[in-house]
N, C-alpha and C. Protein backbone atom coordinates (compact mmCIF):
# COMPACT_ATOMS: atom_id res chain seq x y z
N UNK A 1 20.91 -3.04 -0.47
CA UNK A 1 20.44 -2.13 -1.51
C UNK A 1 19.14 -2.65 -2.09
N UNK A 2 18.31 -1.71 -2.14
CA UNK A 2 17.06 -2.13 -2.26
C UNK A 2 16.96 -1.71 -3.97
N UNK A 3 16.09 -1.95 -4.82
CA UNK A 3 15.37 -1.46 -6.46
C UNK A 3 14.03 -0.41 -6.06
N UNK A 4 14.36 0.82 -6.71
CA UNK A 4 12.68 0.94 -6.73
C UNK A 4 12.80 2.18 -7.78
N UNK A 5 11.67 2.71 -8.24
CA UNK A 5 11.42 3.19 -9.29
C UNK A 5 10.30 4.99 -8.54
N UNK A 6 10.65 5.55 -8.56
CA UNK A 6 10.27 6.98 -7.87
C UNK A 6 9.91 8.34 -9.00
N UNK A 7 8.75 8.47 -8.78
CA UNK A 7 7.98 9.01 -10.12
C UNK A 7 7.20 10.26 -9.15
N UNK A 8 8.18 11.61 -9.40
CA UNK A 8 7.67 12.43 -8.37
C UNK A 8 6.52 13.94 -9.62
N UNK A 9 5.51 13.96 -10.50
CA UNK A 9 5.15 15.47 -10.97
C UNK A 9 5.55 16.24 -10.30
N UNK A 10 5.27 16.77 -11.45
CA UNK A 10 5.42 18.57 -10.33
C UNK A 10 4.33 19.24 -10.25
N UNK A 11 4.87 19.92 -8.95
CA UNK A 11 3.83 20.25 -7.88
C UNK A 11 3.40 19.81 -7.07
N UNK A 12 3.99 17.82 -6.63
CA UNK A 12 3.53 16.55 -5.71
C UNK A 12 3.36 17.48 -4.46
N UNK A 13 2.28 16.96 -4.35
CA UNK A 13 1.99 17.30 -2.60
C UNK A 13 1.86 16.34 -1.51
N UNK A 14 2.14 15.06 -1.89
CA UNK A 14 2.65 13.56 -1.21
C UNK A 14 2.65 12.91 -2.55
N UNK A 15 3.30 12.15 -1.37
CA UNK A 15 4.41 10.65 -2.29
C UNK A 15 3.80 9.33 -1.85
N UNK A 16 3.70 8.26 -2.35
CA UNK A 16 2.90 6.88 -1.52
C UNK A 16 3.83 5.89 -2.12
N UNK A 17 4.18 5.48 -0.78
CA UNK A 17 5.45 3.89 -1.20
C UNK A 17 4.50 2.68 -1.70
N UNK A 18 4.67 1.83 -2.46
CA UNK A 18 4.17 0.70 -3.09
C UNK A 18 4.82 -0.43 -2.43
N UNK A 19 4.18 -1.25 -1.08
CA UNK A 19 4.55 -2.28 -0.68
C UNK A 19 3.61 -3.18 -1.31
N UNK A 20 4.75 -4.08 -1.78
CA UNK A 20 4.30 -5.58 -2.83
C UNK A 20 4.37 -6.63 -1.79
N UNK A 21 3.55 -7.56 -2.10
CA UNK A 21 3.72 -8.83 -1.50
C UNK A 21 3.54 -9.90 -2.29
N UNK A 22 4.03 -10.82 -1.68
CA UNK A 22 3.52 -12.03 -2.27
C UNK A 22 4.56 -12.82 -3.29
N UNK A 23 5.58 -12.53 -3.26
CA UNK A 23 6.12 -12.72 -4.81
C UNK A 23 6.48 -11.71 -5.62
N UNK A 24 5.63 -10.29 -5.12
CA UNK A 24 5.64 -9.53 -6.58
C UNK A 24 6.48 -8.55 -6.21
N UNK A 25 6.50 -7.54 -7.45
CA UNK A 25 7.99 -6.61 -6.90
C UNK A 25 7.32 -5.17 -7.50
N UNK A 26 8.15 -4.31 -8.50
CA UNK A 26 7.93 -3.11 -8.48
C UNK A 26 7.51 -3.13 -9.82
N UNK A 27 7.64 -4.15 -10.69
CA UNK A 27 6.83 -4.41 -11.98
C UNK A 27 5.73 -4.83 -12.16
N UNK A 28 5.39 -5.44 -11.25
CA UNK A 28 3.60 -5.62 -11.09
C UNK A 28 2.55 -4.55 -11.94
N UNK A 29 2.09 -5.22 -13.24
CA UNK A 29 1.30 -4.17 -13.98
C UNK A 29 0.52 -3.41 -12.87
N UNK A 30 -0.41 -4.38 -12.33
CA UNK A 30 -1.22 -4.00 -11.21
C UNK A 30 -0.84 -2.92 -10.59
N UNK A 31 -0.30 -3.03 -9.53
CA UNK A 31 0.43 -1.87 -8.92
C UNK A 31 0.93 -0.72 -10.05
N UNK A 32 1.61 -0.95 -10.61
CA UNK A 32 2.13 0.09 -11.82
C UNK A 32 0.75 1.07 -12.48
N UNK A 33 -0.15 0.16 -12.87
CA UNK A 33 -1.70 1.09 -13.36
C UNK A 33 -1.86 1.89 -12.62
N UNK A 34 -1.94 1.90 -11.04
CA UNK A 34 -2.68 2.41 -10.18
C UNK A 34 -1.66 3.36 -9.49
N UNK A 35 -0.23 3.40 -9.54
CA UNK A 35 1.01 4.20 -9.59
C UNK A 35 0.61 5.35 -10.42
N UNK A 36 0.30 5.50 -11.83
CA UNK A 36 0.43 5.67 -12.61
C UNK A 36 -0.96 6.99 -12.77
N UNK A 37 -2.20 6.37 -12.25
CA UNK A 37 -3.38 7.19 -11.90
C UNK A 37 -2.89 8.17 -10.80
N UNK A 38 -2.32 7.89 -9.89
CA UNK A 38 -2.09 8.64 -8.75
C UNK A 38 -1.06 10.20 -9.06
N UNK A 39 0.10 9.48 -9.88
CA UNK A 39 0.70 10.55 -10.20
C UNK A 39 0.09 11.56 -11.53
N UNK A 40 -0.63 11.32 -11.96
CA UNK A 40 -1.88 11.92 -13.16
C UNK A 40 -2.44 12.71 -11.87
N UNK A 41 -2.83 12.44 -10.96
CA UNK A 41 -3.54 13.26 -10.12
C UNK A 41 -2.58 14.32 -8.79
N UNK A 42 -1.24 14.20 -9.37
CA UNK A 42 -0.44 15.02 -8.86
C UNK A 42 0.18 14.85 -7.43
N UNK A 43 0.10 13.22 -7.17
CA UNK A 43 1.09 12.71 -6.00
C UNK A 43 1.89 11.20 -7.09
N UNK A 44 2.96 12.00 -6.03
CA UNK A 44 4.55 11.01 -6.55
C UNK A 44 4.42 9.70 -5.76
N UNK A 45 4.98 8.75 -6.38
CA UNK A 45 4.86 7.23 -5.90
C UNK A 45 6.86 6.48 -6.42
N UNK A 46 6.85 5.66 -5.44
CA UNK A 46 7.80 4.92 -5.11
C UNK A 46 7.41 3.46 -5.39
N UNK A 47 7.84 2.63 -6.13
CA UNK A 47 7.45 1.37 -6.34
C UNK A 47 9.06 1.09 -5.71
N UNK A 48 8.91 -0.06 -4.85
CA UNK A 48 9.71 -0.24 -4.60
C UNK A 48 9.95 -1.88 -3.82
N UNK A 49 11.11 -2.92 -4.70
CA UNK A 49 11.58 -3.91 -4.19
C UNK A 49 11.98 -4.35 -2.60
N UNK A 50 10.65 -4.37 -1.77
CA UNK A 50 11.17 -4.73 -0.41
C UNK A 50 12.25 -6.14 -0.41
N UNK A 51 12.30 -6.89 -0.94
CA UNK A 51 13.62 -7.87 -1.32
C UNK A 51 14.64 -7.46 -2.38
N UNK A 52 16.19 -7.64 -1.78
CA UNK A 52 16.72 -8.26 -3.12
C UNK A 52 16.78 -8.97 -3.53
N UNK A 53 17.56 -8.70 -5.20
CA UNK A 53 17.36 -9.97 -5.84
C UNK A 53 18.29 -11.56 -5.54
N UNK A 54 18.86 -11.15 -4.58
CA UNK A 54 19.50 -12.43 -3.90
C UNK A 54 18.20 -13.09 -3.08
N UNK A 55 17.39 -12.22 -2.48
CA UNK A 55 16.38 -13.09 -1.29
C UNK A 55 15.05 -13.02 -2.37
N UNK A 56 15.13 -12.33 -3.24
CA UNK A 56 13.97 -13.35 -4.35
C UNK A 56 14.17 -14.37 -4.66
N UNK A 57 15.31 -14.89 -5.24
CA UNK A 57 15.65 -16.01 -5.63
C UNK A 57 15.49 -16.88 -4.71
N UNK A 58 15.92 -16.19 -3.31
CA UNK A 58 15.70 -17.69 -2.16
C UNK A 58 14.23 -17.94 -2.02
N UNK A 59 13.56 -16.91 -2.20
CA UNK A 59 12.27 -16.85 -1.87
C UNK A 59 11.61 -17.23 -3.16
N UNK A 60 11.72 -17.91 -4.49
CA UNK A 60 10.86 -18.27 -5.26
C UNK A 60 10.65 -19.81 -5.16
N UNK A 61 12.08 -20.41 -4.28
CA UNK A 61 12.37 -21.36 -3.97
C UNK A 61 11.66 -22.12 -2.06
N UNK A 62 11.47 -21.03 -1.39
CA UNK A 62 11.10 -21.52 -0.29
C UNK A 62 9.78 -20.77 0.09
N UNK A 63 9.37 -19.52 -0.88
CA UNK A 63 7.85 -18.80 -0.37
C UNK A 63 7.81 -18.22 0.91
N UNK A 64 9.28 -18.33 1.95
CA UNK A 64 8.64 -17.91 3.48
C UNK A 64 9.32 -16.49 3.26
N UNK A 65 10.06 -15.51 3.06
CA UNK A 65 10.44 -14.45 3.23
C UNK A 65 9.32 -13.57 2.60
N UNK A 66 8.45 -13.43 1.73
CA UNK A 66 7.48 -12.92 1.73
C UNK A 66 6.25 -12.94 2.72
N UNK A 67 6.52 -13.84 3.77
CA UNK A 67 5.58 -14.17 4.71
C UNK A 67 6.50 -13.20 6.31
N UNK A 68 7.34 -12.85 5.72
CA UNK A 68 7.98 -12.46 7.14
C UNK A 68 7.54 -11.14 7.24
N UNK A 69 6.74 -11.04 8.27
CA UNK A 69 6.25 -9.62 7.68
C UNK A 69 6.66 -8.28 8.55
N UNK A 70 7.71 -8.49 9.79
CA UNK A 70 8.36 -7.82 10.42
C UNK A 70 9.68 -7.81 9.71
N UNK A 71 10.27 -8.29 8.55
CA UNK A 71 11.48 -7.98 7.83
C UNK A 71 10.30 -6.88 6.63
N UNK A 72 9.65 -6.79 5.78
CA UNK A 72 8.96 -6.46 5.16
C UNK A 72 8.62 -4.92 5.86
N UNK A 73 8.22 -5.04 7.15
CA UNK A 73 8.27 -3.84 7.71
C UNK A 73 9.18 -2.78 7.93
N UNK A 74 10.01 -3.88 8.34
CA UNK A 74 11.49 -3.19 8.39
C UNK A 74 11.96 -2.01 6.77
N UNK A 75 11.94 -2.84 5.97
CA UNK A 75 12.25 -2.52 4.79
C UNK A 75 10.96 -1.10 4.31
N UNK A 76 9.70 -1.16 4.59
CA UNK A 76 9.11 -0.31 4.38
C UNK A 76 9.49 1.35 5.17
N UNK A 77 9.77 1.04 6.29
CA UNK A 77 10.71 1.66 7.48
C UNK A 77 11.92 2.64 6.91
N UNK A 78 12.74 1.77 6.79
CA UNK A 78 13.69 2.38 5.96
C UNK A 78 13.64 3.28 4.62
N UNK A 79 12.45 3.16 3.61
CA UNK A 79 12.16 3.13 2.59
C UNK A 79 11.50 4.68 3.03
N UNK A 80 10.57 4.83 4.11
CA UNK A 80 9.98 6.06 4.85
C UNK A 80 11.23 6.79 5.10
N UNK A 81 11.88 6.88 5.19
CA UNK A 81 13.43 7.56 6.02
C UNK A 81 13.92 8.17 4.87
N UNK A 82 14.43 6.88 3.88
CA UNK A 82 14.87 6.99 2.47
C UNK A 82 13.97 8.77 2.15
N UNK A 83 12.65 8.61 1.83
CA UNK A 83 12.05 9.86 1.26
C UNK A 83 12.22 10.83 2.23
N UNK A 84 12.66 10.84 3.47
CA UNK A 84 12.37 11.89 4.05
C UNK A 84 13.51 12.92 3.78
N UNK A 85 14.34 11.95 3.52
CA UNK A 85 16.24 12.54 3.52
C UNK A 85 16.24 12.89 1.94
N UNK A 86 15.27 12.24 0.48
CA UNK A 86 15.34 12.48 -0.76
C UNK A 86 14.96 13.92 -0.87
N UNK A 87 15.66 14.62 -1.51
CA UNK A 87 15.70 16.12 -2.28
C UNK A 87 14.32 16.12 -2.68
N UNK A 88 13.97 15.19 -3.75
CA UNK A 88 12.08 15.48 -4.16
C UNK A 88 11.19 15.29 -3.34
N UNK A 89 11.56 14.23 -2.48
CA UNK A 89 10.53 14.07 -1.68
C UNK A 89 10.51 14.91 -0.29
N UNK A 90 11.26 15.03 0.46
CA UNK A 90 11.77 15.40 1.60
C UNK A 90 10.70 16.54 1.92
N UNK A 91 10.04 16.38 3.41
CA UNK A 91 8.76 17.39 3.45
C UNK A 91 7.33 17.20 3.01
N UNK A 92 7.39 15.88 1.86
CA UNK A 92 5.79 15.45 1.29
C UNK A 92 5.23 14.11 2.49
N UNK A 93 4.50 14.68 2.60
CA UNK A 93 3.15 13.69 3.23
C UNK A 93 3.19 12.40 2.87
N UNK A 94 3.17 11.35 3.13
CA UNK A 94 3.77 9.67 3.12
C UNK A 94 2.58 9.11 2.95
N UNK A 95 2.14 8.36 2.03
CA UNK A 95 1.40 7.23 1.84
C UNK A 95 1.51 6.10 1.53
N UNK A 96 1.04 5.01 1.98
CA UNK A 96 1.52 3.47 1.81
C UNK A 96 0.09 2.77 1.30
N UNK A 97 0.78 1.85 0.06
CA UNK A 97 -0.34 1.29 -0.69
C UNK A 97 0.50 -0.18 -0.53
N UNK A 98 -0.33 -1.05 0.15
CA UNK A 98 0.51 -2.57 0.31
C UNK A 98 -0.55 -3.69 0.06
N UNK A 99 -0.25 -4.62 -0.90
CA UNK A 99 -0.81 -5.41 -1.90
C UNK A 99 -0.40 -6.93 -1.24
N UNK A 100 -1.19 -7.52 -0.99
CA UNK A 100 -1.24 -8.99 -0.67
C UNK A 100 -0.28 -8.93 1.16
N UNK A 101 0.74 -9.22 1.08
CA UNK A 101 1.51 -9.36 2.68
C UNK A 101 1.96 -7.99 2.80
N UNK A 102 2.56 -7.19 1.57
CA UNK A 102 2.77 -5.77 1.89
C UNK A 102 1.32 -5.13 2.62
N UNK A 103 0.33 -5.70 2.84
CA UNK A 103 -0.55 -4.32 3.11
C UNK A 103 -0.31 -4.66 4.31
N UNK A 104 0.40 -5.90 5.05
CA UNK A 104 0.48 -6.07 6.53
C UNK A 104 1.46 -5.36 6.66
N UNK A 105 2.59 -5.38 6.30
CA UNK A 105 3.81 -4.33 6.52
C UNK A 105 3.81 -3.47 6.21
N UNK A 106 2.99 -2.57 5.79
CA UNK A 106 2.57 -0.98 5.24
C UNK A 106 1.60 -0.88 6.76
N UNK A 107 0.91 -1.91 7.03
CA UNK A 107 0.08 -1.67 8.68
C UNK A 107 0.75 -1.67 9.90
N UNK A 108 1.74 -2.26 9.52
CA UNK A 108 2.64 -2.36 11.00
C UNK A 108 3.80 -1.24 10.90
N UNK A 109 4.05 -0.73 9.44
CA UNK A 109 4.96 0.41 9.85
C UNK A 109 4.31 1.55 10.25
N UNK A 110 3.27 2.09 9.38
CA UNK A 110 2.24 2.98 10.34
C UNK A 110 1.58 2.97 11.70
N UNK A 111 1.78 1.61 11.88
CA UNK A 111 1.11 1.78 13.39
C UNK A 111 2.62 2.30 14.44
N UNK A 112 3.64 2.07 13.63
CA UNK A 112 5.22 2.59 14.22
C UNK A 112 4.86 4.03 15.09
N UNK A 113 4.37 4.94 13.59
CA UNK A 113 4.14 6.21 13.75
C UNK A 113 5.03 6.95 13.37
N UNK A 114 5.70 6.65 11.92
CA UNK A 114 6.23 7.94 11.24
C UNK A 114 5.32 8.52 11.39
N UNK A 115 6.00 10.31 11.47
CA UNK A 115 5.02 11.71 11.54
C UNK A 115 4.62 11.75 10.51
N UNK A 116 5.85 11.55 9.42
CA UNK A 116 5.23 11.66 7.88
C UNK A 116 3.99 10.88 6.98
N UNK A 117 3.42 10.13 7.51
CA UNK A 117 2.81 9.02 7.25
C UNK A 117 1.45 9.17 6.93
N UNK A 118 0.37 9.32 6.65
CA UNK A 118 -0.78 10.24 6.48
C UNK A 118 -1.90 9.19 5.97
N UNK A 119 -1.76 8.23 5.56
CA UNK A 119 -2.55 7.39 4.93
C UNK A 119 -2.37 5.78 4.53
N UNK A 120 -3.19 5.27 4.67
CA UNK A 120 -2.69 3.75 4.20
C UNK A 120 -4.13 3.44 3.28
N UNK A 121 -3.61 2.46 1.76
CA UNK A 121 -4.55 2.07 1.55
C UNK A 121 -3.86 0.22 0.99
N UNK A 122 -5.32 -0.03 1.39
CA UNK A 122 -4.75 -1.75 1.09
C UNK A 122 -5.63 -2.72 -0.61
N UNK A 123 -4.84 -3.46 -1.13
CA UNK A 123 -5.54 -3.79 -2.22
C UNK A 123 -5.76 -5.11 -2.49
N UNK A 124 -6.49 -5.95 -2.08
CA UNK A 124 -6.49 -7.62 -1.70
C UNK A 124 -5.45 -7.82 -0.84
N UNK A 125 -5.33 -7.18 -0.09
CA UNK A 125 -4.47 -7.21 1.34
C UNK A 125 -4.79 -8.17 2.46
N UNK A 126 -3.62 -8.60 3.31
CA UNK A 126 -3.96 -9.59 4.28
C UNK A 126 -3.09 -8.80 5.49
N UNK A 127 -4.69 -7.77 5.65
CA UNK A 127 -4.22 -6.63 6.81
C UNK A 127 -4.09 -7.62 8.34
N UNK A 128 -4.59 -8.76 8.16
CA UNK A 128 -4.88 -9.99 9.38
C UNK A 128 -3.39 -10.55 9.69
N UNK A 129 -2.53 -10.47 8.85
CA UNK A 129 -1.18 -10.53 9.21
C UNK A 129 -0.94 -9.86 10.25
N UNK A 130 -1.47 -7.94 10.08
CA UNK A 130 -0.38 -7.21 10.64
C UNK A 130 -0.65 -7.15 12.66
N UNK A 131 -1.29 -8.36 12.82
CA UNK A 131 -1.61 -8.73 14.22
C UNK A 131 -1.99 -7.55 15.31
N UNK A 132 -1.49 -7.60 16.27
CA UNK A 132 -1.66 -6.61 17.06
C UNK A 132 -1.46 -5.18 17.09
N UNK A 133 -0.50 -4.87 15.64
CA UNK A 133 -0.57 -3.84 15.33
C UNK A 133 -1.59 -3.22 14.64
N UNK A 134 -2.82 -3.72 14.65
CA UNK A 134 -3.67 -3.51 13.94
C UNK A 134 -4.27 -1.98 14.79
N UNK A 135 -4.47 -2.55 16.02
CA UNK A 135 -5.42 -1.29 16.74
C UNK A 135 -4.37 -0.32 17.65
N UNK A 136 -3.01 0.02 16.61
CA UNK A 136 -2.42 1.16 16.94
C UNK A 136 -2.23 1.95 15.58
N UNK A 137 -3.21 1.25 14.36
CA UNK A 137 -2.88 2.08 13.64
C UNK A 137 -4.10 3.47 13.76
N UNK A 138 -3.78 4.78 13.46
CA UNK A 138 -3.92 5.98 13.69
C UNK A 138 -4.42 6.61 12.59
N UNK A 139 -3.83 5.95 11.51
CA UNK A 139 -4.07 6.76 10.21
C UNK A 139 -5.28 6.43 9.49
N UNK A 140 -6.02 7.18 8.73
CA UNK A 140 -7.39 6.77 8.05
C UNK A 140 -6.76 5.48 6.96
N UNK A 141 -7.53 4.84 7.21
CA UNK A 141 -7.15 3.77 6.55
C UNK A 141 -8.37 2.87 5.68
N UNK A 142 -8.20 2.81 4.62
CA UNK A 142 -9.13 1.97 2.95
C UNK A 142 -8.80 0.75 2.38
N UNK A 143 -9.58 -0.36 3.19
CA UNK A 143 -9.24 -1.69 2.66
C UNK A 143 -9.85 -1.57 1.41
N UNK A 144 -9.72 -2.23 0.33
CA UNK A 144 -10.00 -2.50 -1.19
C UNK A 144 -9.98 -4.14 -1.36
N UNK A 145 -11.55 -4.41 -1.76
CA UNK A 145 -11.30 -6.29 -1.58
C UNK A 145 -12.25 -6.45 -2.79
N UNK A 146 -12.13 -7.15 -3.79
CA UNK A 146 -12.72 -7.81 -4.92
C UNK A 146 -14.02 -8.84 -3.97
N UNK A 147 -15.13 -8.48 -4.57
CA UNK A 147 -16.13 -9.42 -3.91
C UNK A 147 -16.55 -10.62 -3.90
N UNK A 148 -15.60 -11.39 -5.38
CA UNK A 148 -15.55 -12.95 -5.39
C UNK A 148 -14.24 -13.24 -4.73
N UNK A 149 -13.62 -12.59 -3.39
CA UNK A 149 -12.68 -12.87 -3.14
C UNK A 149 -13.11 -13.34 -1.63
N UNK A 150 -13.55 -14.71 -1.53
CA UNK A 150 -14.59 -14.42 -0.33
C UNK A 150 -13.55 -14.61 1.07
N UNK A 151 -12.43 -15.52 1.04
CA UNK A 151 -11.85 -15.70 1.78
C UNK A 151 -11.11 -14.58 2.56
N UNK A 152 -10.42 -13.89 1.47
CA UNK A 152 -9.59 -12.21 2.07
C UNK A 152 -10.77 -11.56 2.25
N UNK A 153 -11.84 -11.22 1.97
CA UNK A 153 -12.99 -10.43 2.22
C UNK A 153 -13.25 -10.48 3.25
N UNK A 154 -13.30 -11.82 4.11
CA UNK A 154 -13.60 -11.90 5.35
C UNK A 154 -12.51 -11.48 6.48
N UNK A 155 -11.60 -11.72 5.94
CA UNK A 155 -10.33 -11.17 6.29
C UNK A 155 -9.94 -10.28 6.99
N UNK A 156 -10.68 -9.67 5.48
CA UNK A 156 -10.25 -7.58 5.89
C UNK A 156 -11.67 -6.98 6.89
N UNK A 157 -12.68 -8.04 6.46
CA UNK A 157 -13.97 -7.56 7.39
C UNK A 157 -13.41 -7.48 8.90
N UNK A 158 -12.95 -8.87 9.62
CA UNK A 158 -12.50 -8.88 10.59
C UNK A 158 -11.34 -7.85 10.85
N UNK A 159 -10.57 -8.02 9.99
CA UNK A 159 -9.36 -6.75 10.46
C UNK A 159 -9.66 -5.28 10.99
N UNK A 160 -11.03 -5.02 9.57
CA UNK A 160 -11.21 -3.58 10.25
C UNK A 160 -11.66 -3.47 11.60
N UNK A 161 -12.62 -4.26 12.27
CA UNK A 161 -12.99 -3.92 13.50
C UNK A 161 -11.75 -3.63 14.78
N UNK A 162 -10.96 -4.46 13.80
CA UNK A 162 -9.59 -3.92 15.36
C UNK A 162 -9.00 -3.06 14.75
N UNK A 163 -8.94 -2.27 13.36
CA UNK A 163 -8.16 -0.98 13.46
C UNK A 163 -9.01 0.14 14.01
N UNK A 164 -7.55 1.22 14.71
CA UNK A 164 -7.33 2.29 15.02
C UNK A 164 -7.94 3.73 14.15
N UNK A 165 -8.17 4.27 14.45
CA UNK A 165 -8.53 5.85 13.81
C UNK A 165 -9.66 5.76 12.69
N UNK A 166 -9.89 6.52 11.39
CA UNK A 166 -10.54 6.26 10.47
C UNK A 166 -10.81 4.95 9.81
N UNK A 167 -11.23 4.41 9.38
CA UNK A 167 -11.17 2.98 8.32
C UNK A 167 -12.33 2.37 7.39
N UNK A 168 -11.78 2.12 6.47
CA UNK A 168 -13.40 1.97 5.77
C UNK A 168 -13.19 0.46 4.44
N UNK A 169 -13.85 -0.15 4.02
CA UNK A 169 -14.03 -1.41 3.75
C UNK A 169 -14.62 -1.42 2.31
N UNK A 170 -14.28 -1.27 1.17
CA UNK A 170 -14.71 -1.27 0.07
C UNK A 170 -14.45 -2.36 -0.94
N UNK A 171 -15.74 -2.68 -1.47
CA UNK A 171 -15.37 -4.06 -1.95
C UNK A 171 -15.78 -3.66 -3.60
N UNK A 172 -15.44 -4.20 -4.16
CA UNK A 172 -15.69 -3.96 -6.00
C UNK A 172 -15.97 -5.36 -6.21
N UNK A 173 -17.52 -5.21 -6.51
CA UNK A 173 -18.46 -6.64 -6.95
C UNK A 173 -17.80 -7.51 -7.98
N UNK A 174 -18.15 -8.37 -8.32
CA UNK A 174 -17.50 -9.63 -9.11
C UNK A 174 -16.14 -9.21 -9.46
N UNK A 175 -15.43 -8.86 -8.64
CA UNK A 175 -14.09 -8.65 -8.63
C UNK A 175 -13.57 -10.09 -8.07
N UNK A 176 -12.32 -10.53 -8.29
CA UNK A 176 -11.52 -11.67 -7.89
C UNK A 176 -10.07 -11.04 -6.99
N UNK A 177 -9.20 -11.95 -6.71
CA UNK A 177 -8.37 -11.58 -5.81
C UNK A 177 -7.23 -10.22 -6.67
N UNK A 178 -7.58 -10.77 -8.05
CA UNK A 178 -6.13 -9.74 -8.84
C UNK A 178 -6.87 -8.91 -9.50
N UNK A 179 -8.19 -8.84 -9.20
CA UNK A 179 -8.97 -7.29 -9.79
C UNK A 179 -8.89 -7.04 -11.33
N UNK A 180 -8.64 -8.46 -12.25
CA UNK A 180 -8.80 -8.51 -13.50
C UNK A 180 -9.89 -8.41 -14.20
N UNK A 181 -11.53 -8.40 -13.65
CA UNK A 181 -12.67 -8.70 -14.21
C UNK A 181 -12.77 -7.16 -14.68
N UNK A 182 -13.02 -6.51 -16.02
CA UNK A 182 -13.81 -5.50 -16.53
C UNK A 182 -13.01 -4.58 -16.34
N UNK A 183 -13.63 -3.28 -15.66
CA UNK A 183 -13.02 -1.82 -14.88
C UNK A 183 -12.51 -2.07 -13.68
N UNK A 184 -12.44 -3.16 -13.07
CA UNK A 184 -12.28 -3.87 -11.96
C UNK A 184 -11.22 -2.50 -11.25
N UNK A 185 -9.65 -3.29 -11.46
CA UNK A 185 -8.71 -2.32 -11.53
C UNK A 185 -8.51 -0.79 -11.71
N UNK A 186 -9.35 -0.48 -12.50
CA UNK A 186 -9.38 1.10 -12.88
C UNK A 186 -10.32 1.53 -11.46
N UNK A 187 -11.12 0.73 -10.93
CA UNK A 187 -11.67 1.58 -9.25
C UNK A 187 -11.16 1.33 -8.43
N UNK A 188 -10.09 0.60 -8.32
CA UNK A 188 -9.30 0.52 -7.33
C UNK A 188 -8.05 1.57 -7.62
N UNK A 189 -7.89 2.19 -8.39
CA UNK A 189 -7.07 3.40 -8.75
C UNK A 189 -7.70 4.40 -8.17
N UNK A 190 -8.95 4.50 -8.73
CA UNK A 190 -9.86 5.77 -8.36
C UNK A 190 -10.04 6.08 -7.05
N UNK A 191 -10.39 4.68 -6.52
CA UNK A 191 -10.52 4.93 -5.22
C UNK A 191 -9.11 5.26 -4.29
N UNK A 192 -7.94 4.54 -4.24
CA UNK A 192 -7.18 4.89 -4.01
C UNK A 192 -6.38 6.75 -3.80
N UNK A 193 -6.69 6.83 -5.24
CA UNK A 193 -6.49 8.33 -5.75
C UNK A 193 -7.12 9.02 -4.62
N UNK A 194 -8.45 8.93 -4.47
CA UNK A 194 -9.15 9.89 -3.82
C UNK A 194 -8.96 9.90 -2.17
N UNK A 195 -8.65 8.84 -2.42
CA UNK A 195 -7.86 8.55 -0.70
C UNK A 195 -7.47 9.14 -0.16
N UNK A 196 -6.25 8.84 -1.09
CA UNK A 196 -4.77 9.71 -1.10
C UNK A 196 -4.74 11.30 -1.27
N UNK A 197 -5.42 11.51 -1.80
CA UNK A 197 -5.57 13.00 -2.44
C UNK A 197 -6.41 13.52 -1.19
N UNK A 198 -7.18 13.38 -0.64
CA UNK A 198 -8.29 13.60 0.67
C UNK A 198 -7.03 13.91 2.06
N UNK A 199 -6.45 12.68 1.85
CA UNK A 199 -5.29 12.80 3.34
C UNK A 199 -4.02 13.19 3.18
N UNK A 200 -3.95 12.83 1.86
CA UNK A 200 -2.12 13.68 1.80
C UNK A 200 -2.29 15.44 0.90
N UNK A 201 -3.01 15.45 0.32
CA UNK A 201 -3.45 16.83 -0.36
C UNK A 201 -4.24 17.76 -0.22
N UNK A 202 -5.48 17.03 0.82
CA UNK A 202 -6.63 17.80 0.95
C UNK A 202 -7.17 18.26 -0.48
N UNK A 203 -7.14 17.48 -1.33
CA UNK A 203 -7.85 17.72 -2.78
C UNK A 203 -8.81 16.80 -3.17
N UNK A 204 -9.25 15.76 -2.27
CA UNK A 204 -10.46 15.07 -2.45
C UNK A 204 -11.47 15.27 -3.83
N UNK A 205 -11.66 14.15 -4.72
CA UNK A 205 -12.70 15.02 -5.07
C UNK A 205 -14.01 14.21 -4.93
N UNK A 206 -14.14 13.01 -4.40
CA UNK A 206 -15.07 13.05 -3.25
C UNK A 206 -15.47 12.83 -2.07
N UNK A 207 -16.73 13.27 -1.30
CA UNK A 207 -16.49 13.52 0.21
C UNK A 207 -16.07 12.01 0.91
């Protein structure tokens, strides 16, 4: 049994699962801000505990189950299924927003190829995890990297050249790895939003 928290407006015209990594779960302000913009703009979001709280606990203690990133997948997997079979969701367009090791397991479940699946966006992500699944992913896909973040920056630089289909590389200047400096955070919403809204809504509002 998994935790997660599912925040559908009305009128949603996609839904986007919130894969966490790293430690973090479905309370992550971070994630939560940018949850929070998305459904203001009229898509539903799923924050949701890829661990329980039995394998957090093991994992605050040993750090490797957040690194497993084919269990992580798994769980995102299921979590896709979960909405397809949910009454609110069932029929909405699938988006995955995965934050630190989640953005590798939000990359490797899309490169699976749920039908439902429409978009991925990543947010100081370590898309370099999601290995060889990188250049089967299909879906337009928006790395998001803070620009004093030089190490993941390079990261995601390299990653994009081996993804699949659309992809694009956006960095937010004197940003750091947790996107705390200024408005930092608030454009990584925006951008996100418009992402999302472009591939799961066709409501873009820019090109």
């Amino acid at each position: 049994m998994l935790d997660g928290d599912l925040g559908v407006p009305s009128g949603a015209r996609g839904v986007v699962l919130f894969a966490h990594g790293s430690g973090s779960g479905r309370f992550s302000p971070r994630n939560r801000h940018v949850a929070r913009l998305l459904r203001e703009g009229g898509i539903g979001t799923l924050l949701l505990d890829l661990l329980t709280p039995e394998e957090e606990q093991i994992d605050l203690r040993t750090a490797h189950l957040r690194f497993d990133i084919g269990l992580l997948t798994g769980r995102v997997l299921i979590a896709t299924d979960w909405l397809a079979a949910e009454k609110q969701t069932a029929g909405l367009h699938v988006g995955y927003f995965g934050a630190s090791t989640g953005a590798a397991a939000a990359l490797k479940a899309a490169a699976s190829g749920p039908a439902s699946v429409r978009a991925v966006v990543s947010r100081g992500g370590r898309p370099d995890l999601a290995g060889d699944a990188l250049s089967l992913v299909r879906v337009p896909t928006l790395l998001i990297v803070g620009g004093e973040d030089t190490t993941v920056l390079r990261l995601n630089a390299e990653a994009l050249e081996h993804l699949g289909g659309e992809r694009r590389l956006e960095v937010i200047p004197g940003a750091g790895h947790l996107f705390e400096e200024n408005d930092a955070l608030d454009r990584v919403a925006e951008l996100a939003r418009d992402w999302f809204q472009r591939y799961l809504t066709g409501q873009a509002n820019t090109p």
